[in-house]
Protein backbone atom coordinates (compact mmCIF):
# COMPACT_ATOMS: atom_id res chain seq x y z
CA UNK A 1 18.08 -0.33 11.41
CA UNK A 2 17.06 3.09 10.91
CA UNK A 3 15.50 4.08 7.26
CA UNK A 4 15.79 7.42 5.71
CA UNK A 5 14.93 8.96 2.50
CA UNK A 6 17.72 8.67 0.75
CA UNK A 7 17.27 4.52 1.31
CA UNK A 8 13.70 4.35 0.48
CA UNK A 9 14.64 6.25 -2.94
CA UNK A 10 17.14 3.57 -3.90
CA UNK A 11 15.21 0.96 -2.72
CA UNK A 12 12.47 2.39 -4.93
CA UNK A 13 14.97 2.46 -8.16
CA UNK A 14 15.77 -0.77 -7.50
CA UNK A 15 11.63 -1.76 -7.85
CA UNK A 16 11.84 0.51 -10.95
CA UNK A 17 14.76 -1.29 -12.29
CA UNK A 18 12.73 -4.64 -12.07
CA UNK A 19 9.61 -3.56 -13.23
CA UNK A 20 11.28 -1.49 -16.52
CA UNK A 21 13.17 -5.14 -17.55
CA UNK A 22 9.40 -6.40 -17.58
CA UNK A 23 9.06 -6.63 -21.46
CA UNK A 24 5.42 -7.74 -23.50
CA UNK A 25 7.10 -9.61 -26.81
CA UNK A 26 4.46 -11.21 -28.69
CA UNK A 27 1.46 -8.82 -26.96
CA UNK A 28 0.43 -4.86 -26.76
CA UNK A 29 1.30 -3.26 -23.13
CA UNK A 30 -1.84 -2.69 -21.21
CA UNK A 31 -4.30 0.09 -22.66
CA UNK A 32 -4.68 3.50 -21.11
CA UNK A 33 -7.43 2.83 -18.52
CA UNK A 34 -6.66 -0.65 -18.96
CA UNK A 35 -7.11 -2.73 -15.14
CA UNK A 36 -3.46 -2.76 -15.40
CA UNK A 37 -2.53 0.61 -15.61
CA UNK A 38 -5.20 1.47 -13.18
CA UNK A 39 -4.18 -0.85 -10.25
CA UNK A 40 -0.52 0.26 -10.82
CA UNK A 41 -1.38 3.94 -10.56
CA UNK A 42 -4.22 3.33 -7.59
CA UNK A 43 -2.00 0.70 -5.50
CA UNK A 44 0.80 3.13 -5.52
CA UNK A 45 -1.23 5.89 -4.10
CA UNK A 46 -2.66 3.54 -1.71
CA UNK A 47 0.86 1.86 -0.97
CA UNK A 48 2.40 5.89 -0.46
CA UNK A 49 0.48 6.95 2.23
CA UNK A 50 1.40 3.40 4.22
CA UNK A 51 5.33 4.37 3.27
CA UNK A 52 4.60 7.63 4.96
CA UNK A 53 2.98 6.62 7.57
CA UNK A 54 5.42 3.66 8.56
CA UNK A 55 8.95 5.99 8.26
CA UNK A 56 6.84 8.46 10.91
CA UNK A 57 6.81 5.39 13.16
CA UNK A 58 9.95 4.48 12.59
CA UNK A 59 11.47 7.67 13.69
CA UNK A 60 9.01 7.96 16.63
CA UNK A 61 8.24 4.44 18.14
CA UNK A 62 10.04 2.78 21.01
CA UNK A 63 8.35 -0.33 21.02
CA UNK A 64 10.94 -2.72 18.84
CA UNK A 65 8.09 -4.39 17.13
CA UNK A 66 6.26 -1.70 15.68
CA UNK A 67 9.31 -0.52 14.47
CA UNK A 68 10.56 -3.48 12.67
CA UNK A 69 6.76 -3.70 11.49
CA UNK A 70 7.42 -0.39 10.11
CA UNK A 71 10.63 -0.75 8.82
CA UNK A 72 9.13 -3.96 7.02
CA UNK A 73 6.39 -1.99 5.51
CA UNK A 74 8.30 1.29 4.33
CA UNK A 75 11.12 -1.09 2.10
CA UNK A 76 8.46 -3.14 0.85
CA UNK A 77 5.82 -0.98 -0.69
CA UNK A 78 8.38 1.81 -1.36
CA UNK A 79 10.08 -0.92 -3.50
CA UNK A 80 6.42 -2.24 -5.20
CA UNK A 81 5.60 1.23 -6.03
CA UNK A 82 9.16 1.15 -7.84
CA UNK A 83 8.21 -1.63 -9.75
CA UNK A 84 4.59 -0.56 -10.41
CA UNK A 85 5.99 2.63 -12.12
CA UNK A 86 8.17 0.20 -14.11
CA UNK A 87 5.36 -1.33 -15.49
CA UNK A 88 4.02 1.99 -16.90
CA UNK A 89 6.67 3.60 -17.82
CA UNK A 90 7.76 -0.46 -19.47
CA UNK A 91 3.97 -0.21 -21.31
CA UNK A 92 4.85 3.53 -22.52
CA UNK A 93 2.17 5.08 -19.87
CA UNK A 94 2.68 8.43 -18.11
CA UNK A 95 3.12 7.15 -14.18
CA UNK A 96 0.03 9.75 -13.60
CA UNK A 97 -3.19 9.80 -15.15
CA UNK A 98 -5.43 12.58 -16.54
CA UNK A 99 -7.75 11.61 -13.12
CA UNK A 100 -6.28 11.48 -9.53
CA UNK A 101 -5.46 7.81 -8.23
CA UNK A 102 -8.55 6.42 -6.79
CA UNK A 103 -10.72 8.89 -8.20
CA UNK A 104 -14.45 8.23 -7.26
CA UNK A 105 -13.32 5.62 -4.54
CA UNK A 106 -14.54 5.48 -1.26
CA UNK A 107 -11.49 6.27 -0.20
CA UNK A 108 -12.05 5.41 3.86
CA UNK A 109 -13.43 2.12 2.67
CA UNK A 110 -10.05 1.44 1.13
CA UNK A 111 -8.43 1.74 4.81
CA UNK A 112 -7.31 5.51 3.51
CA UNK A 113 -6.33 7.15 6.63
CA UNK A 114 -7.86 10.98 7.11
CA UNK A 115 -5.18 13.63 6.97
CA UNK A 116 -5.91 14.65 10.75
CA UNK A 117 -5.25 10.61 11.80
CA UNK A 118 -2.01 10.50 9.86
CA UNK A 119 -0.77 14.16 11.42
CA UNK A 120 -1.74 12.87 14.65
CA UNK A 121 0.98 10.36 14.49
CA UNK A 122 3.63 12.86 14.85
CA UNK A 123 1.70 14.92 17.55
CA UNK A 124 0.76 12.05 19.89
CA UNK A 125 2.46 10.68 22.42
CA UNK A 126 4.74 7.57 21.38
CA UNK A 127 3.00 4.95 23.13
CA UNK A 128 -0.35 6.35 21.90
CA UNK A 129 1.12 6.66 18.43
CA UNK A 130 2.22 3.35 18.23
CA UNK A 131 -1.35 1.70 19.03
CA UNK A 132 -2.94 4.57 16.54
CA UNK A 133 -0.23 3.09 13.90
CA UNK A 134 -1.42 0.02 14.45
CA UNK A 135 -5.57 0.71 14.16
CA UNK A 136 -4.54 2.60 10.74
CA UNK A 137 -2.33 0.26 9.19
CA UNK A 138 -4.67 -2.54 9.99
CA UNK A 139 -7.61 -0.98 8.00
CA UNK A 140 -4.94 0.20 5.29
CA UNK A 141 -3.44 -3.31 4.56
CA UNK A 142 -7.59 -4.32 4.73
CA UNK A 143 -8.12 -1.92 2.06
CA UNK A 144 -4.97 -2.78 0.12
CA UNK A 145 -6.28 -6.46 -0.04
CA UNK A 146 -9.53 -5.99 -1.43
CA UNK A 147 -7.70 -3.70 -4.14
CA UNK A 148 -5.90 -6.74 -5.09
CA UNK A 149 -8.33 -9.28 -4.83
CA UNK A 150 -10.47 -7.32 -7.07
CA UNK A 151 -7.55 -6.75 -9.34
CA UNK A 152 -7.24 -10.76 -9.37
CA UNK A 153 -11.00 -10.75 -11.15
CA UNK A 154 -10.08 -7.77 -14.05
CA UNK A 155 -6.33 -7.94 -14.73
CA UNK A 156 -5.05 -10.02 -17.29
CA UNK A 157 -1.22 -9.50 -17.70
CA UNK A 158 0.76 -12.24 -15.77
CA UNK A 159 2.97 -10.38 -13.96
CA UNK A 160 0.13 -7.72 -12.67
CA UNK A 161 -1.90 -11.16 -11.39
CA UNK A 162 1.27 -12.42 -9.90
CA UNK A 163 1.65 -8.85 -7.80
CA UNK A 164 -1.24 -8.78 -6.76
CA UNK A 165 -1.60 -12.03 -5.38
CA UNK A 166 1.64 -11.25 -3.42
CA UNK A 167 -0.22 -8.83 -2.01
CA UNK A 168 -3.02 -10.41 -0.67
CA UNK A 169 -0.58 -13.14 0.91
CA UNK A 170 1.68 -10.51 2.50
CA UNK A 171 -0.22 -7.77 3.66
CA UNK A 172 -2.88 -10.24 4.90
CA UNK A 173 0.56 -12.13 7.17
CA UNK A 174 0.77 -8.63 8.16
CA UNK A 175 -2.86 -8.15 9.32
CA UNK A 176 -2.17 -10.67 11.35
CA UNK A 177 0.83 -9.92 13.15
CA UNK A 178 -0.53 -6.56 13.97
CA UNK A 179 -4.22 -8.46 15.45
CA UNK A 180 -0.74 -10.03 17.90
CA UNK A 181 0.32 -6.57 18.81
CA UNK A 182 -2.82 -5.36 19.33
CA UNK A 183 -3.57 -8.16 21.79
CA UNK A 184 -0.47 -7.70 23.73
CA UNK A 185 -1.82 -4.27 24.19
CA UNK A 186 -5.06 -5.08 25.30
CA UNK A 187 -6.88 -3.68 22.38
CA UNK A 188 -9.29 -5.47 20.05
CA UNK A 189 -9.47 -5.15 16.45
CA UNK A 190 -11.73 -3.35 15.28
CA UNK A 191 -14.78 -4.90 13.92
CA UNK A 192 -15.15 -2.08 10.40
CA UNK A 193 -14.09 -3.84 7.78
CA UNK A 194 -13.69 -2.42 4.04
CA UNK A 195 -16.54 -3.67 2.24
CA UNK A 196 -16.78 -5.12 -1.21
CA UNK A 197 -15.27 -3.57 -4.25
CA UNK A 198 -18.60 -1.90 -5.33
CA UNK A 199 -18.79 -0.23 -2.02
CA UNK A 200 -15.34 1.33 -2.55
CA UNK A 201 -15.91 2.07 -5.84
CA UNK A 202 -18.19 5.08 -4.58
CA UNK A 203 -17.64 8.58 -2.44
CA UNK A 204 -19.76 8.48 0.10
C-alpha cells in the first residue's frame, strides 16, 4: 500500500473529526499554557517530523518491512495530530501558540532529527537510507515517550492521559520492532538515550 498526501490529509480529518466531538460538560477546556494545550501543540510538532520522515521512506525503501513500519507510522501520527488539533480547536485554542512548539527544549534530546539527517534520507542510497530511518526513528519514538510519560505526571484531562498513555504503549512496541530490524542488519542500537524531562526541557 502506497500512501500519498492526499491520504494522510483525510486520514488527518478523520483524527480531527474525533478529537472536535471531544466535549468538557460540567468543566472549563484546558487553559492557555495549560499541560494540555502544550503537549497537544509540542507532540504534534514532534509527531510531524516522524510523518515526514516515514512517507520519504515509504517512497524510497525496498526492504518490505521498513516500509510497512513506515506506512504504520505516517497513518498513525498523521491521524493523532488530527485529533490533537481537535482538542484545541474543541477547548477554543488557536492550534499554534504565541511560542514555537517545543520552545526552549532540547530538541536532540527529544529524538528531534537535524535537518541535514532528515535530507539525507532522500540523498542516500536506499539500503543506507533504510538503516539511517531506522537509527532516527528509534531516538524519535525515544523522545516521543518521555514527552508522554512526562505528560502522564502534569496533565489532568482524561482523554489527554488516555493519549498519552497510548503513546508510550505503541511507540515503545515500535522501539522494539525496529531494535529486530536493526539486528537483522547487524547493527546495534545505539546506546544515547533521551534523558529525563529536565534535561529536555533545556537548549543545550
Amino acid at each position: 500500500m502506497r500512501l500519498s498526501w492526499p491520504t494522510l490529509v483525510g486520514v488527518s480529518l478523520l483524527g480531527l473529526g474525533v478529537g472536535g466531538a471531544i466535549t468538557w460538560a460540567g468543566t472549563r477546556p484546558p487553559a492557555e499554557g495549560s499541560p494540555e494545550v502544550r503537549f497537544a501543540r509540542d507532540m504534534s510538532a514532534h509527531h510531524a517530523q516522524a510523518v515526514d520522515m516515514s512517507v520519504t521512506l515509504l517512497k524510497r525503501a525496498n526492504d518490505r518491512a521498513v516500509r510497512v513500519l513506515a506506512q504504520d507510522v505516517a497513518l498513525t501520527q498523521q491521524a493523532q495530530i488530527g485529533q490533537m488539533s481537535g482538542w484545541l480547536m474543541a477547548w477554543n485554542r488557536p492550534l499554534s501558540g504565541l511560542n514555537a512548539p517545543m520552545a526552549g527544549m532540547n530538541r536532540e534530546a527529544m529524538g528531534i532529527a537535524s535537518v541535514s539527517d532528515v535530507r539525507q534520507l532522500e540523498d542516500l542510497s536506499p539500503a543506507v537510507a533504510e538503516s539511517r530511518y531506522l537509527v532516527l526513528m528509534r531516538k524519535h519514538h525515544l523522545g516521543g515517550v518521555a514527552m508522554a510519560k512526562s505528560a502522564l505526571n502534569t496533565v489532568r484531562a482524561e482523554p489527554v492521559r488516555a493519549f498519552a498513555q497510548r503513546v508510550v504503549v505503541s511507540q515503545t512496541a515500535e522501539i522494539n520492532a525496529i531494535d529486530a530490524l536493526l539486528e537483522q542488519r547487524a547493527l546495534t542500537p545505539p546506546a544515547d538515550t533521551p534523558g529525563t524531562m529536565d534535561e529536555m526541557n533545556h537548549d543545550q
